[in-house]
Protein backbone atom coordinates (compact mmCIF):
# COMPACT_ATOMS: atom_id res chain seq x y z
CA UNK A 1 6.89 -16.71 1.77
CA UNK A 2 7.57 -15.21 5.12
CA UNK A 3 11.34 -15.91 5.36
CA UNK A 4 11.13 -13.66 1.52
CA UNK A 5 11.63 -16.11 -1.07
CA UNK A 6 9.01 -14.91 -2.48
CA UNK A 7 9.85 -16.45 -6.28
CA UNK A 8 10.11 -19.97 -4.72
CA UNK A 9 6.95 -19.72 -2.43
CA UNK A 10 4.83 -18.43 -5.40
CA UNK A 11 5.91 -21.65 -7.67
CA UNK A 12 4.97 -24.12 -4.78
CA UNK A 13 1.27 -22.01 -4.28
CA UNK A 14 0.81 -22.36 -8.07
CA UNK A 15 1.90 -26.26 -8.03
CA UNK A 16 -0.26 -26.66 -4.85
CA UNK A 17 -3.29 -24.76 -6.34
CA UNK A 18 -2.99 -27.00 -9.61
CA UNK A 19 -2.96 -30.60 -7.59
CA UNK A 20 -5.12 -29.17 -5.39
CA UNK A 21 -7.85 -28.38 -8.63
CA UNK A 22 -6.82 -31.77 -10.30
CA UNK A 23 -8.00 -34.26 -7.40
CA UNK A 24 -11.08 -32.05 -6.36
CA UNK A 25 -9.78 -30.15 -3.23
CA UNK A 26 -11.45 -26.91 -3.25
CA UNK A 27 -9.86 -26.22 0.40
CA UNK A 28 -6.34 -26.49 -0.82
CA UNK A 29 -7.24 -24.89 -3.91
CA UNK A 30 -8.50 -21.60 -1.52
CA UNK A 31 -5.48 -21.71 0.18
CA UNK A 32 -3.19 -21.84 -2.49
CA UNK A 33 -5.18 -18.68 -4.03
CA UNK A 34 -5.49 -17.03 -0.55
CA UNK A 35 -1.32 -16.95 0.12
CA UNK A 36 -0.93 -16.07 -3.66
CA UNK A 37 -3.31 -12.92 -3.08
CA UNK A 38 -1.39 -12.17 0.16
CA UNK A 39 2.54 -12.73 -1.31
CA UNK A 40 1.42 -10.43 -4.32
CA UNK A 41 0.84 -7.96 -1.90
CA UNK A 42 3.72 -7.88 0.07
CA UNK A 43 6.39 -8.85 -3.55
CA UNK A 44 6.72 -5.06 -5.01
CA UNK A 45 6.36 -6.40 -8.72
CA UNK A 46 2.99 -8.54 -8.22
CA UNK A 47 0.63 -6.57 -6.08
CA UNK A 48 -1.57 -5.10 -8.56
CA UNK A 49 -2.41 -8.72 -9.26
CA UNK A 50 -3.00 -8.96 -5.44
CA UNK A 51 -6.68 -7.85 -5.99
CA UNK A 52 -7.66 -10.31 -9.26
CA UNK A 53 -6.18 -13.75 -6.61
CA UNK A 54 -8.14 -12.32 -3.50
CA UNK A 55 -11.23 -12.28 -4.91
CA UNK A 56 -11.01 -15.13 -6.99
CA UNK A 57 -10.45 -16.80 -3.84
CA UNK A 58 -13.56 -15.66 -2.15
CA UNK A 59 -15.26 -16.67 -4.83
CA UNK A 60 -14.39 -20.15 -4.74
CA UNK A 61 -14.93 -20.24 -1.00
CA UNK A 62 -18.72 -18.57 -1.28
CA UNK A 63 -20.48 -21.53 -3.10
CA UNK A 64 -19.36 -23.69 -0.03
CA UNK A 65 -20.24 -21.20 2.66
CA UNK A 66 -16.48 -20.71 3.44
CA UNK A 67 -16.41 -16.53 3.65
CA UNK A 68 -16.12 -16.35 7.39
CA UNK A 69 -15.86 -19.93 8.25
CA UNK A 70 -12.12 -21.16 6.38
CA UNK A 71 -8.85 -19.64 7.87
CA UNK A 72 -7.76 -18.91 4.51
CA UNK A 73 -10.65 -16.50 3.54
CA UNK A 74 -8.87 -14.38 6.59
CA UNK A 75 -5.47 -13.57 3.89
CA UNK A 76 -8.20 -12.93 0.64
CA UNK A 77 -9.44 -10.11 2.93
CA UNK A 78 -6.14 -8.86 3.96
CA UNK A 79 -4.72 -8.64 0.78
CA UNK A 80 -8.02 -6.86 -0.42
CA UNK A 81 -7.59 -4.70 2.27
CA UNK A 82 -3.85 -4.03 1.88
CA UNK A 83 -5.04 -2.93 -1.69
CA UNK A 84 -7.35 -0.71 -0.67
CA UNK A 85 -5.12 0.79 1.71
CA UNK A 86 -2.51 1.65 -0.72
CA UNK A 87 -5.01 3.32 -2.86
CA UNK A 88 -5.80 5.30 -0.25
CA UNK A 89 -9.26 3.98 0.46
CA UNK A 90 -9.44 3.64 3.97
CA UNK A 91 -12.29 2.72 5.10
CA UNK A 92 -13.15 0.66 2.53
CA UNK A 93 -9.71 -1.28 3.98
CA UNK A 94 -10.55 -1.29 7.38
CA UNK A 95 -13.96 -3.04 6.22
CA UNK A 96 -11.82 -5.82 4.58
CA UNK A 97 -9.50 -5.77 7.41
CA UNK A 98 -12.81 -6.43 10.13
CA UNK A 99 -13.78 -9.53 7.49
CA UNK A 100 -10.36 -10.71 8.33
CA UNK A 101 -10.67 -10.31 12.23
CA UNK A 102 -13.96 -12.39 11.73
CA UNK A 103 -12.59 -15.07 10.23
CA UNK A 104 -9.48 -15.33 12.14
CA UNK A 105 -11.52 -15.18 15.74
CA UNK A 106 -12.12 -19.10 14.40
CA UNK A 107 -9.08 -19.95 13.94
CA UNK A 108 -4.71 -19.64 14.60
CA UNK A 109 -2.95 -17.61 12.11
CA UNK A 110 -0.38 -15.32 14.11
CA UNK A 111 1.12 -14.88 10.62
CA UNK A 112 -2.09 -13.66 9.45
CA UNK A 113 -2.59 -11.49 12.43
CA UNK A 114 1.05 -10.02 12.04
CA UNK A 115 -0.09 -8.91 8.29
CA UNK A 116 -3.57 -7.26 9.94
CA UNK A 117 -1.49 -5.44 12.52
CA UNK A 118 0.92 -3.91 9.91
CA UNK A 119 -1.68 -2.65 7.77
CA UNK A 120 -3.45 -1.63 10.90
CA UNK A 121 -0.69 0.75 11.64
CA UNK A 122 -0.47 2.16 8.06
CA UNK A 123 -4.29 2.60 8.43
CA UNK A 124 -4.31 4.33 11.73
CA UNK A 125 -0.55 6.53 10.41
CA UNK A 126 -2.54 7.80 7.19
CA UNK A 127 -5.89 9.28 9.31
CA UNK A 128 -3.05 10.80 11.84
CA UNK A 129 -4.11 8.64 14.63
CA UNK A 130 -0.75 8.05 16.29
CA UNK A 131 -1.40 6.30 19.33
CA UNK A 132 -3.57 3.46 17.88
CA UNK A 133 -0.78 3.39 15.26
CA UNK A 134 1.31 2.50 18.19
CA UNK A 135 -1.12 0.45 19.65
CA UNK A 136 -1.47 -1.73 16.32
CA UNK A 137 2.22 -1.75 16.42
CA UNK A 138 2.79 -3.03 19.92
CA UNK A 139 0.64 -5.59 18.99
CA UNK A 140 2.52 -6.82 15.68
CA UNK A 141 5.72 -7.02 17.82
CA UNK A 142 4.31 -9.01 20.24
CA UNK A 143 3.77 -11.74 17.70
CA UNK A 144 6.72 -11.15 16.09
CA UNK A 145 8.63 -12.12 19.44
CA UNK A 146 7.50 -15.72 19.37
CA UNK A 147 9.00 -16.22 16.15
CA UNK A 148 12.22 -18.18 15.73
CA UNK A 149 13.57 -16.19 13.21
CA UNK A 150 12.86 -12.13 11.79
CA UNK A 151 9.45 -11.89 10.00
CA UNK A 152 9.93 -10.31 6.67
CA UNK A 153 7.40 -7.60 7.32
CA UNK A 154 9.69 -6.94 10.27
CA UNK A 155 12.15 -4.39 9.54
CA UNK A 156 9.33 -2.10 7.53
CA UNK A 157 6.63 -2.45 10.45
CA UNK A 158 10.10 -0.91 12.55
CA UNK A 159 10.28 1.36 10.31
CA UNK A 160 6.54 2.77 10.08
CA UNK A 161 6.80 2.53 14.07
CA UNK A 162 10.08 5.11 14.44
CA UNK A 163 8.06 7.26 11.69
CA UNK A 164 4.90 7.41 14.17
CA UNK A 165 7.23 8.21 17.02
CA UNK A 166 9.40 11.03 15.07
CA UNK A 167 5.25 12.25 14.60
CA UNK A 168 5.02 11.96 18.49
CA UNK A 169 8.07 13.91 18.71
CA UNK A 170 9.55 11.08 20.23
CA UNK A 171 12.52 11.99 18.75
CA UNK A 172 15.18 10.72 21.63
CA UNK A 173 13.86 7.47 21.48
CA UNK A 174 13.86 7.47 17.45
CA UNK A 175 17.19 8.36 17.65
CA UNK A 176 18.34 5.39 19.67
CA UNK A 177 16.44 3.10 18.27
CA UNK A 178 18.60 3.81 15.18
CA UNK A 179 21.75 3.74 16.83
CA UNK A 180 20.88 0.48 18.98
CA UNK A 181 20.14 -1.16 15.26
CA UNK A 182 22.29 -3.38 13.48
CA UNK A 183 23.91 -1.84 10.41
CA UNK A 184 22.40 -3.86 8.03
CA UNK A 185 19.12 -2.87 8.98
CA UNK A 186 19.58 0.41 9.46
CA UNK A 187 20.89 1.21 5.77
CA UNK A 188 17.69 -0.32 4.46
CA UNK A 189 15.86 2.09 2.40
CA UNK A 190 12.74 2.24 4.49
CA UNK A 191 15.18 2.96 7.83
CA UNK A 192 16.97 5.20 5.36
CA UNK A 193 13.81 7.05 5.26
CA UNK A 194 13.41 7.33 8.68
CA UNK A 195 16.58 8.82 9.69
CA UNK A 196 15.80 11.69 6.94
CA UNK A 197 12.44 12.23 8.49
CA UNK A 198 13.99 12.53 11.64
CA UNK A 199 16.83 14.72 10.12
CA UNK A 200 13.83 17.04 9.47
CA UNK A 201 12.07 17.25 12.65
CA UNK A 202 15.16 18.26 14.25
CA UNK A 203 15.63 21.17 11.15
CA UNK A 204 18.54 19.69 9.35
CA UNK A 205 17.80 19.23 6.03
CA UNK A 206 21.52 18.85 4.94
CA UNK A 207 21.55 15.74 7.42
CA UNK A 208 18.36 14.15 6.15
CA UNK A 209 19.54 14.64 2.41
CA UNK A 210 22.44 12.72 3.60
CA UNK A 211 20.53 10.04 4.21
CA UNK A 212 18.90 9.48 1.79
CA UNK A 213 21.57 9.84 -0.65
CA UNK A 214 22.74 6.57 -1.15
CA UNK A 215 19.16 5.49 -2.01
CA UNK A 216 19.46 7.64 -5.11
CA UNK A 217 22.71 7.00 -5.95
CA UNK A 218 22.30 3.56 -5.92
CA UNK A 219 24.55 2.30 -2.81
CA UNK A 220 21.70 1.60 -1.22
CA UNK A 221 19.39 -0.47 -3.19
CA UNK A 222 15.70 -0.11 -2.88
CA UNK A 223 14.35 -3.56 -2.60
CA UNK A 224 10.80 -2.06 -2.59
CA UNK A 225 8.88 0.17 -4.68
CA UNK A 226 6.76 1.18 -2.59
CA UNK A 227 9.11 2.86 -0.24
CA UNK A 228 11.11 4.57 -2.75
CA UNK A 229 7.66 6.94 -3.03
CA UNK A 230 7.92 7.36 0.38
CA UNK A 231 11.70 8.39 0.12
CA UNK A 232 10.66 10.72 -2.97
CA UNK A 233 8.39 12.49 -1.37
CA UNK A 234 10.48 12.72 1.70
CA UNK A 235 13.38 13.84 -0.96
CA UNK A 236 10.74 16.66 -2.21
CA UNK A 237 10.50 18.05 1.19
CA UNK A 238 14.73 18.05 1.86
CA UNK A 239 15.41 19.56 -1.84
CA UNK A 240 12.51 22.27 -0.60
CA UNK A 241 13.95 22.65 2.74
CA UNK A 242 17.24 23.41 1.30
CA UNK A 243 15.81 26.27 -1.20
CA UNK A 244 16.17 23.54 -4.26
CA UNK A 245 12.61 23.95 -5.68
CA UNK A 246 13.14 22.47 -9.19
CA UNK A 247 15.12 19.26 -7.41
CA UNK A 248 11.96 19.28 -4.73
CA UNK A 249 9.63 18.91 -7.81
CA UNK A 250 11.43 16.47 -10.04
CA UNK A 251 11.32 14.10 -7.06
CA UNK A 252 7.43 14.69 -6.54
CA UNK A 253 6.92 13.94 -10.08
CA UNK A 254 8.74 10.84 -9.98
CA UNK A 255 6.90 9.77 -6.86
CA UNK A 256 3.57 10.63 -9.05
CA UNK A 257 4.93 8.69 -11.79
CA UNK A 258 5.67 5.51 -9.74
CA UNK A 259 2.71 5.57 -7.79
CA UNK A 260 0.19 6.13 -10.59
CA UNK A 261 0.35 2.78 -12.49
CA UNK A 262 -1.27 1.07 -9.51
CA UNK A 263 -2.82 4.05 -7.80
CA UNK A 264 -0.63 3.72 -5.03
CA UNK A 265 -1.91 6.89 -2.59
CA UNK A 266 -0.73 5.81 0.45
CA UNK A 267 2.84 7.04 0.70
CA UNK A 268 1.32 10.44 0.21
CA UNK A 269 -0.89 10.15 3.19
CA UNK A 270 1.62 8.95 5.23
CA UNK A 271 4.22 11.66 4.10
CA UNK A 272 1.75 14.22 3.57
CA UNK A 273 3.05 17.40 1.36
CA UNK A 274 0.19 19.14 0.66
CA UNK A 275 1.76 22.80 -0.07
CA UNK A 276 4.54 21.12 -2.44
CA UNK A 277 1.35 19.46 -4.01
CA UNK A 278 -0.17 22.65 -4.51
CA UNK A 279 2.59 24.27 -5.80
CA UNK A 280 3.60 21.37 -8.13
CA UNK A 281 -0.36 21.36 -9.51
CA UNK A 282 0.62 24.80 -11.41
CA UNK A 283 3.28 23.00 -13.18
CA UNK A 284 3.08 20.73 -16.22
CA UNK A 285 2.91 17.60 -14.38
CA UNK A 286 1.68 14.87 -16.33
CA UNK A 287 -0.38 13.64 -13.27
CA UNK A 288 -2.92 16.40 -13.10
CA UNK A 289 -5.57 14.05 -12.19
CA UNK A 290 -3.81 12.03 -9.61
CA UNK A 291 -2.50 15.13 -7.75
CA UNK A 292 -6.12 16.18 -7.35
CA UNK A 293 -6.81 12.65 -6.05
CA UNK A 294 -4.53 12.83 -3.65
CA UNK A 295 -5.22 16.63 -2.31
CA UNK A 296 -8.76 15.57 -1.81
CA UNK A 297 -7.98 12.75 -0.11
CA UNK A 298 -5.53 15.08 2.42
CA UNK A 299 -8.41 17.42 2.43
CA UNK A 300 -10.59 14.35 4.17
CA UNK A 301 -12.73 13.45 0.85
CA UNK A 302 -12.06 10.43 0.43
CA UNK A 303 -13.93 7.95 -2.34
CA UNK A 304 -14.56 4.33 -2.17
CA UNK A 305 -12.43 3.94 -5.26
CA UNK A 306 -10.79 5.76 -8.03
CA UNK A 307 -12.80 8.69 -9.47
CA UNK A 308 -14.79 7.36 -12.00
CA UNK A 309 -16.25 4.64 -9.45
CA UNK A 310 -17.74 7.11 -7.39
CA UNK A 311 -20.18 5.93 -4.45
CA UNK A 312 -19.28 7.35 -0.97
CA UNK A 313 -17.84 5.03 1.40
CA UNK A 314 -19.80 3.32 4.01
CA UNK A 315 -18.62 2.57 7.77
CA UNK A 316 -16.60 -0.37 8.92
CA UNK A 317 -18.51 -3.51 9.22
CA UNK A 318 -17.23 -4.45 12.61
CA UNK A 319 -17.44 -1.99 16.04
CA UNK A 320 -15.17 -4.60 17.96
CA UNK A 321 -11.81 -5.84 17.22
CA UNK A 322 -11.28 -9.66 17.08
CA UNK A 323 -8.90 -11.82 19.19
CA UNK A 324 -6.85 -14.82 18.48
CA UNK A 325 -5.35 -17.48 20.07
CA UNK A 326 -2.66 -19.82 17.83
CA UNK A 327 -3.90 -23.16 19.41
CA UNK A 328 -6.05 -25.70 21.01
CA UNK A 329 -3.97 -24.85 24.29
CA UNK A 330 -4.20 -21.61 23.79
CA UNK A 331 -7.25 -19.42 24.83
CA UNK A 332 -8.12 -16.09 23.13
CA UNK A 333 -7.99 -12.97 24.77
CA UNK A 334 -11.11 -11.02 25.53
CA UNK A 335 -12.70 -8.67 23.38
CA UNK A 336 -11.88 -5.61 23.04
CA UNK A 337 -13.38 -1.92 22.01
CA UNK A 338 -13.27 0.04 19.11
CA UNK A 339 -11.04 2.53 20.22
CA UNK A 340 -8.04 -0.03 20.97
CA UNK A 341 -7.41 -2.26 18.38
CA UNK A 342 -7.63 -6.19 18.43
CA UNK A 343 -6.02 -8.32 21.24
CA UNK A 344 -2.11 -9.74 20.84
CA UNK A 345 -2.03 -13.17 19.85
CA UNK A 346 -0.59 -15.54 22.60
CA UNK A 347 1.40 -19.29 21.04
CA UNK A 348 3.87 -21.42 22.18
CA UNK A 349 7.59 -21.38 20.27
CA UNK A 350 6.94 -24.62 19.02
């Protein structure tokens, strides 16, 4: 799953989970169901089915007591969290995200921890915190660096990170970062995206719709969904920039159109555009409703779920941050507060 074969890794979880259920292993069975929550997450064609495998998971571990007391519980919560996330719920995903933290203070999952630490940084991006973005960041690269090979999260946590830092106006630094980067990385859509956001901050729009050209005319493919929203809606704001106000608001409807299926909100927190939202709410858009979703959601009323659900969100389960340590030799770090987020996770290479 983590070196993205994603196809093969979900046919051995499904073989596993059905062994597993034919010679009475509920463990194995909760694993299998755990990673199969967690891989439809990350795969861009499975993770609205990401939601139904989580909790069917922590169902089968709650009859045996296993909620905060099985490592595999720990990926059930992150993928419920990730889902939450991306519908723009975010503190109902920070509450799933604490569950995981619980769990995983038990036991050594760095690629577990790696998964909280990118959706950590999303989380902390979308409420415009930028330097525990940063922090969660730092944290996830940490781990990363006692991998043998590239995580497959890697290149889009890099990705969110040079976004925070073009926020920071950190725009030197951005800049080399890119040029330091091998070329097959760097012509990725998501660090496509990037160099058009920073394109932006530095007032170039004819630069930044340079960049993202070859997303659009298909040069560059987009291996993910999710971050062709995110180059939409950073498309909207180049086509606007440039005085193109019909091209800026067929790519916001397209980003509407893709994201509304699963109620993916994120990407419009993250690349915020409330004035082209306004503007494109006078229009005939055929996502009236979702465009008011998301402008009360910029606005700071947010909703535990969609709409019709409608009980306010509560506050995060947890006020400390968890810490992990990948081994019996290992020893977790300490503690620490609220306002930083959970310790990096020390392991040996082997």
């Amino acid at each position: 799953m983590w070196a993205g074969r994603l196809e093969t890794a979900e046919r051995h979880l499904e073989q596993g989970r059905e062994e597993a259920r034919r010679i009475g292993r509920p463990m194995l069975e909760l694993q299998a169901l755990s990673d199969s929550a967690l891989l439809r997450l990350v795969d861009s064609e499975t993770i609205g089915a990401a939601e139904a495998r989580a909790t069917e998971a922590i169902e089968l571990a709650r009859p045996h007591g296993w909620e905060e007391s099985a490592s595999p519980t720990a990926s059930a919560y992150v993928a419920l969290g990730g889902m939450a996330l991306w519908r723009g719920q975010l503190a109902e995903a920070e509450g799933q995200l604490d569950r995981a933290e619980l769990v995983l203070r038990r036991f050594a999952e760095p690629t577990t921890a790696m998964t909280i630490y990118a959706a950590r940084t999303m989380l902390e991006s979308a409420r415009g915190r930028d330097e525990e973005a940063m922090a969660a960041q730092r944290a996830l690269e940490n781990i990363q660096r006692g991998f043998a090979t590239r995580h497959m999260l890697a290149t889009r946590a890099r990705a969110r990170t040079l976004e925070v830092l073009v926020h920071m106006s950190e725009t030197e630094l951005v800049q080399r970062a890119l040029d330091d980067m091998d070329e097959d990385i760097r012509e990725t859509t998501a660090m496509r995206v990037v160099q058009a956001t920073l394109r932006l901050a530095h007032e170039d729009p004819e630069s930044a719709a340079a960049a993202l050209a070859p997303i659009f005319t298909g040069a560059s493919p987009v291996e993910n969904p999710r971050w062709e929203i995110q180059a939409l809606l950073v498309k909207a704001s180049v086509d606007d920039a440039l005085g193109d106000t019909g091209a800026s608001s067929r790519a916001l409807e397209r980003a509407l159109g893709l994201a509304e299926p699963d109620g993916l909100l994120l990407p419009f927190l993250l690349h915020a555009t409330p004035d082209l939202l306004e503007r494109h709410a006078w229009l005939r858009s055929t996502h009236a409703a979702l465009i008011s979703e998301i402008r009360n959601l910029l606005s700071g009323h947010t909703t535990t779920a969609r709409p019709e659900q409608g009980e306010p969100l509560q506050e995060p389960l947890s006020d400390q941050r968890a810490s992990f340590a990948c081994c019996a030799t290992c020893r977790p770090t300490s503690e620490l507060p609220r306002s930083r987020p959970l310790a990096g996770v020390r392991h040996h290479r082997s």
